[in-house]
Protein backbone atom coordinates (compact mmCIF):
# COMPACT_ATOMS: atom_id res chain seq x y z
CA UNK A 1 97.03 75.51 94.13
CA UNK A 2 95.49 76.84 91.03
CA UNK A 3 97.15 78.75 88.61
CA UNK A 4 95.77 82.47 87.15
CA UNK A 5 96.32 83.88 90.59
CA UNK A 6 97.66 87.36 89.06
CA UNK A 7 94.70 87.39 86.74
CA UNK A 8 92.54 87.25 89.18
CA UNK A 9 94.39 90.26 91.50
CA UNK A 10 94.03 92.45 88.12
CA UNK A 11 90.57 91.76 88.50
CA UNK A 12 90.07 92.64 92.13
CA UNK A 13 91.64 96.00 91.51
CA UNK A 14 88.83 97.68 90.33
CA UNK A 15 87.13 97.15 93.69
CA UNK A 16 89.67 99.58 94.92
CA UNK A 17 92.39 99.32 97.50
CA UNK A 18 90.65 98.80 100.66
CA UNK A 19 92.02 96.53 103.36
CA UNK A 20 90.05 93.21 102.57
CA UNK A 21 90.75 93.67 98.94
CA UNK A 22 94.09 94.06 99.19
CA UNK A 23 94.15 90.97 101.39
CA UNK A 24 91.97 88.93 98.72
CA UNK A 25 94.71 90.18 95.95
CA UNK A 26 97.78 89.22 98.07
CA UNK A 27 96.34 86.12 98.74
CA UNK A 28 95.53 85.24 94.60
CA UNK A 29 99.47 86.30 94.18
CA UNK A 30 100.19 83.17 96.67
CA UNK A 31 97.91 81.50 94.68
CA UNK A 32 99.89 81.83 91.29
CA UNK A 33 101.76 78.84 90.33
CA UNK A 34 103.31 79.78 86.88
CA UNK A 35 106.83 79.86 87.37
CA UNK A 36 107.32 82.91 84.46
CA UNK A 37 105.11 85.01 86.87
CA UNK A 38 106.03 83.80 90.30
CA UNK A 39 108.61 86.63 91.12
CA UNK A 40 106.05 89.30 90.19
CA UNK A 41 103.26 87.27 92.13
CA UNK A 42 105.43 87.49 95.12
CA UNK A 43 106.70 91.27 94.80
CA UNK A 44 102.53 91.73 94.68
CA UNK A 45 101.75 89.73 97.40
CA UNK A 46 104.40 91.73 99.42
CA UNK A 47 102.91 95.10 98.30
CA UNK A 48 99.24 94.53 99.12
CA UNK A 49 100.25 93.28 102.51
CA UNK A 50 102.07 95.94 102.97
CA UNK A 51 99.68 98.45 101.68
CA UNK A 52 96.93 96.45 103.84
CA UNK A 53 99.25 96.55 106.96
CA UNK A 54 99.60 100.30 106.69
CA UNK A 55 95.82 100.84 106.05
CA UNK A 56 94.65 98.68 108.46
CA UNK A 57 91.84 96.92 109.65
CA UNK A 58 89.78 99.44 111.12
CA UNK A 59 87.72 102.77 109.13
CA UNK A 60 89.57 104.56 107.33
CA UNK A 61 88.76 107.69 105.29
CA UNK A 62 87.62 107.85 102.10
CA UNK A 63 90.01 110.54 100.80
CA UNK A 64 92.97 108.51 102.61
CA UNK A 65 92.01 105.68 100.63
CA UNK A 66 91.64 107.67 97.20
CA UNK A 67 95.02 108.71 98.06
CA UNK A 68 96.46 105.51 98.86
CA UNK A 69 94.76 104.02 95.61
CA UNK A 70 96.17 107.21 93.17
CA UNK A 71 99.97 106.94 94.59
CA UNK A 72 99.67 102.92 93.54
CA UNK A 73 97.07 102.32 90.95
CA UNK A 74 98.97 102.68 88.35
CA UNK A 75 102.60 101.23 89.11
CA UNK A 76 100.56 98.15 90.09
CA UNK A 77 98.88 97.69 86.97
CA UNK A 78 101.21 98.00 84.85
CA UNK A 79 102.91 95.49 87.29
CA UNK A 80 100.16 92.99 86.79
CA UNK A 81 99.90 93.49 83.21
CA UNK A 82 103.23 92.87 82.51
CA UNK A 83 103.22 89.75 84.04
CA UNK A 84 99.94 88.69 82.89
CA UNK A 85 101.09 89.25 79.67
CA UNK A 86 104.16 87.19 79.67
CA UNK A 87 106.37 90.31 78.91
CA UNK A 88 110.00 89.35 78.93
CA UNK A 89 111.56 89.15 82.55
CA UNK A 90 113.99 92.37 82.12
CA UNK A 91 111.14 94.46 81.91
CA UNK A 92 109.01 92.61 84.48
CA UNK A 93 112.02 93.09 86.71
CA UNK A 94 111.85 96.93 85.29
CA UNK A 95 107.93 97.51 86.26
CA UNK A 96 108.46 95.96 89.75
CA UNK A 97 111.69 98.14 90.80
CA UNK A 98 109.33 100.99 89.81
CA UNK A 99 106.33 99.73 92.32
CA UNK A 100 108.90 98.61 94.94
CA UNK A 101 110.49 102.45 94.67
CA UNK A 102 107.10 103.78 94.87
CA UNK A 103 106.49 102.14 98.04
CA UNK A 104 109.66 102.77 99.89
CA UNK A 105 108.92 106.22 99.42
CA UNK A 106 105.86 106.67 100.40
CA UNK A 107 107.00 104.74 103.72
CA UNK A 108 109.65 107.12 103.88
CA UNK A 109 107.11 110.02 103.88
CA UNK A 110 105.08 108.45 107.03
């Protein structure tokens, strides 16, 4: 394994949150080997599956998928970032309640 694997999620972000890009970023969460940033990288590897899961393999909608990528974009940035970044655990642990809540939620709402 290689490490960098949530550096290189951050970077697949931008090519939105479609089903094969979230798998690609779930997969570079596996990937991360730091052991600072291995209890974001697996939070993040549990979200985009889950967000994958729930979008699923077949088409989808544009507009569902601008919606999907809104409601998360954000919360999983600052997510990444925070880890990236080394920031101290507490609020690592603080950014990843906030994604976690996010996503219960919007399960809740289905």
């Amino acid at each position: 394994m290689r490490s960098g694997g949530l550096k290189q999620a951050r970077q697949l972000t931008s090519e939105g949150f479609h089903y094969d890009n979230l798998l690609k970023m779930a997969k570079h969460c596996r990937e991360e080997t730091e052991p600072d940033k291995i209890l974001s990288a697996y939070v993040l590897n549990r979200v985009f599956s889950e967000m994958a899961q729930e979008i699923g393999e077949g088409p989808v909608l544009i507009s569902e998928l601008r919606k999907i990528e809104a409601n998360y974009r954000t919360a999983i940035n600052l997510a990444l970032e925070s880890a990236i970044a080394g920031v101290p655990q507490k609020e690592q642990n603080r950014r990843l309640t906030e994604l976690i809540r996010l996503l219960l939620d919007s399960q809740k709402t289905e």
